[in-house]
Protein backbone atom coordinates (compact mmCIF):
# COMPACT_ATOMS: atom_id res chain seq x y z
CA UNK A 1 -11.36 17.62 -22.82
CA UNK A 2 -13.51 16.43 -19.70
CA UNK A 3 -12.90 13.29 -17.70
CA UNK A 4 -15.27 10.99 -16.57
CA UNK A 5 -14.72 9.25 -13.80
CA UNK A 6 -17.18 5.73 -14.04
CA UNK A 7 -17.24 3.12 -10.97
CA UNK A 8 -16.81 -0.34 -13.04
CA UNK A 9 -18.54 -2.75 -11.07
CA UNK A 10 -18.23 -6.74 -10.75
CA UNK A 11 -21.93 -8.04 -12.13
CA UNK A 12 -20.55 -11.82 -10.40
CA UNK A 13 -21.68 -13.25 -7.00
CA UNK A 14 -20.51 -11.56 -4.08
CA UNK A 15 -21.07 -13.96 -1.04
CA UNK A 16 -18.85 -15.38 1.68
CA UNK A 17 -18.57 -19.44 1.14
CA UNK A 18 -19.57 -21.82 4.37
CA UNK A 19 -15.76 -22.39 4.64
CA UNK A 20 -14.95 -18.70 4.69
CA UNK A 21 -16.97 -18.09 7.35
CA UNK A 22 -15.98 -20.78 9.34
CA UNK A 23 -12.46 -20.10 8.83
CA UNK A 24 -13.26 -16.51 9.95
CA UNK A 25 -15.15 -17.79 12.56
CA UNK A 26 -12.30 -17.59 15.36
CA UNK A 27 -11.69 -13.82 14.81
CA UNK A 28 -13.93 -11.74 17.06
CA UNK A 29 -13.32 -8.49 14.98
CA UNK A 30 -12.76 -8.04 11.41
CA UNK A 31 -11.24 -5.06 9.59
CA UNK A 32 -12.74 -5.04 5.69
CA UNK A 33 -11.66 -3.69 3.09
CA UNK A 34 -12.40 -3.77 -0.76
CA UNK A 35 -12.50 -2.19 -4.17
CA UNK A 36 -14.85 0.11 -6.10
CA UNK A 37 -15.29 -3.00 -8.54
CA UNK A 38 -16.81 -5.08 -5.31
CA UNK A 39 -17.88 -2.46 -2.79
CA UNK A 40 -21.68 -2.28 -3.80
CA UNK A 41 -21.61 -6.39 -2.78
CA UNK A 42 -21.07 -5.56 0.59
CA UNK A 43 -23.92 -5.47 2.14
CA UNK A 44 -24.45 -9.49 1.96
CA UNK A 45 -21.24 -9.97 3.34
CA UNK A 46 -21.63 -8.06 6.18
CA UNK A 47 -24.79 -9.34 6.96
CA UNK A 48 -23.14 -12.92 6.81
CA UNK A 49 -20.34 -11.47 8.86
CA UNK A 50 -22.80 -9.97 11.72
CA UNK A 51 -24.66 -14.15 11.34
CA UNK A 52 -21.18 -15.59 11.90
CA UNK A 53 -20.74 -13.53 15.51
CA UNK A 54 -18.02 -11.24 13.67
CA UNK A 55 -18.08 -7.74 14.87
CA UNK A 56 -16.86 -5.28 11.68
CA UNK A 57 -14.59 -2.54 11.86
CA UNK A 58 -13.36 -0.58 8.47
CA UNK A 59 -11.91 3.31 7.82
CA UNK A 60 -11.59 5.65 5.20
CA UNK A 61 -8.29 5.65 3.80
CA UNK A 62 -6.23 8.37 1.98
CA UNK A 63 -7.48 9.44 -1.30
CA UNK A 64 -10.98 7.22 -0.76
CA UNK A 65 -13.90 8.39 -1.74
CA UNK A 66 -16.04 5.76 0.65
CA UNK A 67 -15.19 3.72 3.64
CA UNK A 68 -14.19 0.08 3.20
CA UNK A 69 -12.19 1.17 0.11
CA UNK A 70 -8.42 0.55 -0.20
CA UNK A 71 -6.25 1.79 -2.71
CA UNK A 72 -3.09 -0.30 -3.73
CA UNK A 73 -0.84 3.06 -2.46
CA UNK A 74 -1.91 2.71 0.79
CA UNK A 75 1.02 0.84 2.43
CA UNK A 76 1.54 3.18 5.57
CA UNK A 77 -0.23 2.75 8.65
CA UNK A 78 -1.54 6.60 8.90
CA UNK A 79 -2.32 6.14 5.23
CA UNK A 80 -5.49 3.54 6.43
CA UNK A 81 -6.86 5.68 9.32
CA UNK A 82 -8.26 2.58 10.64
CA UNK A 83 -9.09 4.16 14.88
CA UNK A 84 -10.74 0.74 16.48
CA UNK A 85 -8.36 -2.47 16.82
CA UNK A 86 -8.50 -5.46 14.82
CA UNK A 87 -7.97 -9.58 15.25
CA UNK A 88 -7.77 -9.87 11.01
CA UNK A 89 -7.74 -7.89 8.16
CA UNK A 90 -10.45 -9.19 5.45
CA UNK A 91 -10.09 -7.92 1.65
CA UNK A 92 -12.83 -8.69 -1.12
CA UNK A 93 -11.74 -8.55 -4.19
CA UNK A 94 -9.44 -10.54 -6.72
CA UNK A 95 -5.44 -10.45 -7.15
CA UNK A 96 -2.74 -9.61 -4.35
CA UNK A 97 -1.70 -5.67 -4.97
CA UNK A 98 -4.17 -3.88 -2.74
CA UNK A 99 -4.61 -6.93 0.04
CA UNK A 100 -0.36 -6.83 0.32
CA UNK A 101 -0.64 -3.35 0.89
CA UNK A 102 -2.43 -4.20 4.44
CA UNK A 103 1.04 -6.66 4.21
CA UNK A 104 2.76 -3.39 4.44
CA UNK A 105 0.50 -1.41 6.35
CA UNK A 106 0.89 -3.94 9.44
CA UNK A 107 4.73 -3.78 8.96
CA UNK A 108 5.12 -0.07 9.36
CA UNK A 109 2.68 0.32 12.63
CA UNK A 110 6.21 -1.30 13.61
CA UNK A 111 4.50 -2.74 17.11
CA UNK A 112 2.30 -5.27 18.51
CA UNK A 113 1.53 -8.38 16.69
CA UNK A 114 0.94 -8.26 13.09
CA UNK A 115 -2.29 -9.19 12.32
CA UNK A 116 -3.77 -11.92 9.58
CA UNK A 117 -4.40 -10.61 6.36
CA UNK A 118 -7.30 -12.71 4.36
CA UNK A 119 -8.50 -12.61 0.99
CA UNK A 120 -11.99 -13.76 -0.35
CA UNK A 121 -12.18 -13.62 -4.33
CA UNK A 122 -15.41 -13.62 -5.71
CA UNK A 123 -14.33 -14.51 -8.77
CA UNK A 124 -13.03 -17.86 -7.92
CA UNK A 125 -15.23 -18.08 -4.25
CA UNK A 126 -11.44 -18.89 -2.27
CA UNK A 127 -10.62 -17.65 0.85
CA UNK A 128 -6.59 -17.76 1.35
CA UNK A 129 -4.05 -16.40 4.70
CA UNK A 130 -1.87 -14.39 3.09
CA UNK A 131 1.73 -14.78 4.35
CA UNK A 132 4.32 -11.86 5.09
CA UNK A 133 6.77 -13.88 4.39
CA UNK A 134 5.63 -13.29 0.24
CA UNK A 135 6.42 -9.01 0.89
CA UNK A 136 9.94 -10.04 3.36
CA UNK A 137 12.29 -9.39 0.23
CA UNK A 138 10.79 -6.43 -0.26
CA UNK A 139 11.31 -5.43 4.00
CA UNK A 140 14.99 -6.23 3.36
CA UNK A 141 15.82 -4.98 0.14
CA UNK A 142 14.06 -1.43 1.62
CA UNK A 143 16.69 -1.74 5.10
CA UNK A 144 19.50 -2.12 2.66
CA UNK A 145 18.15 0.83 0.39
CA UNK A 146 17.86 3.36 4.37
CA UNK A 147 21.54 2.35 4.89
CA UNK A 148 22.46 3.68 1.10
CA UNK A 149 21.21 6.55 1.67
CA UNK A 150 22.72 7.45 4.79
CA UNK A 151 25.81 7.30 3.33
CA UNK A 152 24.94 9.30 -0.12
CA UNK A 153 26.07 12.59 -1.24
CA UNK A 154 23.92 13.33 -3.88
CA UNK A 155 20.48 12.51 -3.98
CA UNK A 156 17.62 12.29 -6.66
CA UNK A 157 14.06 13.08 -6.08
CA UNK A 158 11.38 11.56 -8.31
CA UNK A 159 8.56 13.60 -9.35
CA UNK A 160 5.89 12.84 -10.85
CA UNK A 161 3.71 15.08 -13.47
CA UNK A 162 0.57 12.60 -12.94
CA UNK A 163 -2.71 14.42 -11.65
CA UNK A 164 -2.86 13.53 -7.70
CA UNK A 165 0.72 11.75 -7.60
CA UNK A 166 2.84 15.31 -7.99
CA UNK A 167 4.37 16.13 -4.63
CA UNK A 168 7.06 18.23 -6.00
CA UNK A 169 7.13 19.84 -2.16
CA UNK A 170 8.94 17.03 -0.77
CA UNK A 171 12.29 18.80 -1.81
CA UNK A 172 12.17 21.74 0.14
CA UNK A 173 11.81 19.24 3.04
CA UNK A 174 14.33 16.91 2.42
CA UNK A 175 16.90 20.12 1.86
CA UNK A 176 15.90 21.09 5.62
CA UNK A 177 15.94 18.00 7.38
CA UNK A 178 19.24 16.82 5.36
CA UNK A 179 21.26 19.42 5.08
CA UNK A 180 24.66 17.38 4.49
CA UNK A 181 23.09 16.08 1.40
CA UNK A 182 23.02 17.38 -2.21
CA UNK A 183 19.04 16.70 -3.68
CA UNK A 184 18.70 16.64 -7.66
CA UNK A 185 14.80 16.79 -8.53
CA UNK A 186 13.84 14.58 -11.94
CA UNK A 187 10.33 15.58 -13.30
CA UNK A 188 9.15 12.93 -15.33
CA UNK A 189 5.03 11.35 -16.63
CA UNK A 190 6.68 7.97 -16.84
CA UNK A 191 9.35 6.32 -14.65
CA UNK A 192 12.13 3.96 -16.47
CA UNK A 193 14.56 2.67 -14.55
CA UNK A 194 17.17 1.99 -17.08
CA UNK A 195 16.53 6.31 -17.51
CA UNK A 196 17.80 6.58 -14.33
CA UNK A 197 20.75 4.80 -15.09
CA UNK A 198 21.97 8.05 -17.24
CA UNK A 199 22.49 9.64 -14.27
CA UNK A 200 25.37 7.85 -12.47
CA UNK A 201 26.52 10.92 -9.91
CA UNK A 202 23.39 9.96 -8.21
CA UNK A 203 24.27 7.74 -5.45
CA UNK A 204 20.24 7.29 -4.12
CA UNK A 205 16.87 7.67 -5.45
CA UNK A 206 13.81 9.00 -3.55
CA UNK A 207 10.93 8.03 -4.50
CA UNK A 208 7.53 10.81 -4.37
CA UNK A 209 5.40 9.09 -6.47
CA UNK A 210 3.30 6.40 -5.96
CA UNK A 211 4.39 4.27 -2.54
CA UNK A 212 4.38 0.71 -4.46
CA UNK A 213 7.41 2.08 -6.55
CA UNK A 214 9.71 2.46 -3.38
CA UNK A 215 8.11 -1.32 -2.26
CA UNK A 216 8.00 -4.30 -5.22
CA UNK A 217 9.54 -2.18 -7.77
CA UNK A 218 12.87 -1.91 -5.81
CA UNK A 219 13.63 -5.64 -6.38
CA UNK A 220 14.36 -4.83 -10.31
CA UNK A 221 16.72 -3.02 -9.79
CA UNK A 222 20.23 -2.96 -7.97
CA UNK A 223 19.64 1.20 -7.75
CA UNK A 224 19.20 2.47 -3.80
CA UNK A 225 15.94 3.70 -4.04
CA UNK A 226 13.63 4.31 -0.88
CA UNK A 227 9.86 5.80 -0.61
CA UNK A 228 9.87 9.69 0.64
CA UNK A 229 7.83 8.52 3.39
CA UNK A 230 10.85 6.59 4.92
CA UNK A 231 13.56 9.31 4.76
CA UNK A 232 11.31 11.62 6.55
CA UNK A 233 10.84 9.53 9.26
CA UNK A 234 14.47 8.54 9.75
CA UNK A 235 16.19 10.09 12.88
């Protein structure tokens, strides 16, 4: 069987509004970011940007095939490779998931100030601020998750059999750098929480699959479960 990989694009206007640009207006230098659905409408938007006395800055993250493209799993700093400073953060595109990863992004650079995170949909032509207060259960649920698993015995890894998600690797490190702890790896195509629940000797789950699993997911359920990324970095 071959795969095809096809770039849907968005056949709507793609065009900053007067009060986008004025609201933009008061940040010298914009980081932008979009999808592959929006990225070929670029162009104009820059160009209005460059009008507006906006200088642009932009990276190519993780797993991107083109700069100004964001995937939804890139929540870490390092993960957005962005080198030049920003005032705001500017997404194009519709919905919340990939814009609240820049949410999560700004969190984990862990200092300075955290920087504004806009939206401007398209669809509807709406620019909106988008508050880290909406991702702060998430930031406190996750603390509550790193103190779990200090104190666990026995830990399961979750590994994913998904093309480009499988980091089955991650045990051999967590076995060196935690060598107090007891690590149980779970192979699995499709995660289920109430699965996981068969397993009650497991005291914490880490997660090496997608990053959003170990971020929104962990409010459904009352599991300890914490993103790879985090236990690696603990001291």
């Amino acid at each position: 069987m071959k795969l095809a990989l096809i770039d849907v694009k968005f056949k709507g206007k793609i065009e900053l509004t007067a009060i986008a640009l004025n609201e933009l207006k008061r940040y010298k230098t914009l980081a932008v970011y979009t999808t592959t659905q929006f990225n070929h409408g670029l162009k104009i938007i820059l160009d209005q940007l460059k009008k507006n006395g906006n200088s642009v800055v932009t990276s190519q993250p993780e797993r991107t095939n083109r700069e100004f493209q964001i995937l939804g799993c890139d929540v870490y700093h390092g993960n957005l490779k962005l080198k030049t400073d920003c005032d705001a953060y500017l997404y194009i595109g519709d919905g919340k998931f990939h814009p609240n990863a820049l949410l999560f992004e700004e969190i984990d650079k862990r200092h300075g100030e955290r920087k504004p995170v806009f939206i401007f949909d398209p669809v509807y032509n709406k620019l909106e601020n988008l508050k880290y207060e909406t991702v702060e259960k998430v930031i406190k649920k996750e603390v509550a998750n790193i103190k779990r698993f200090h104190f666990s015995q026995n830990v399961g890894v979750l590994i994913t059999t998904k093309p480009g998600q499988e980091h089955a690797h991650y045990v051999e490190k967590l076995k060196a750098k935690y060598k107090d702890k007891t690590f149980y790896a779970f192979f699995t195509d499709n995660l289920s929480f109430s699965e996981m629940e068969n397993f009650p000797f497991i005291h914490c789950w880490v997660n090496t699959a997608c990053p959003r699993i170990g971020k929104e997911d962990i409010l459904n359920t009352e599991m300890a479960l914490i993103n790879v990324e985090e236990v690696l970095k603990l001291q």
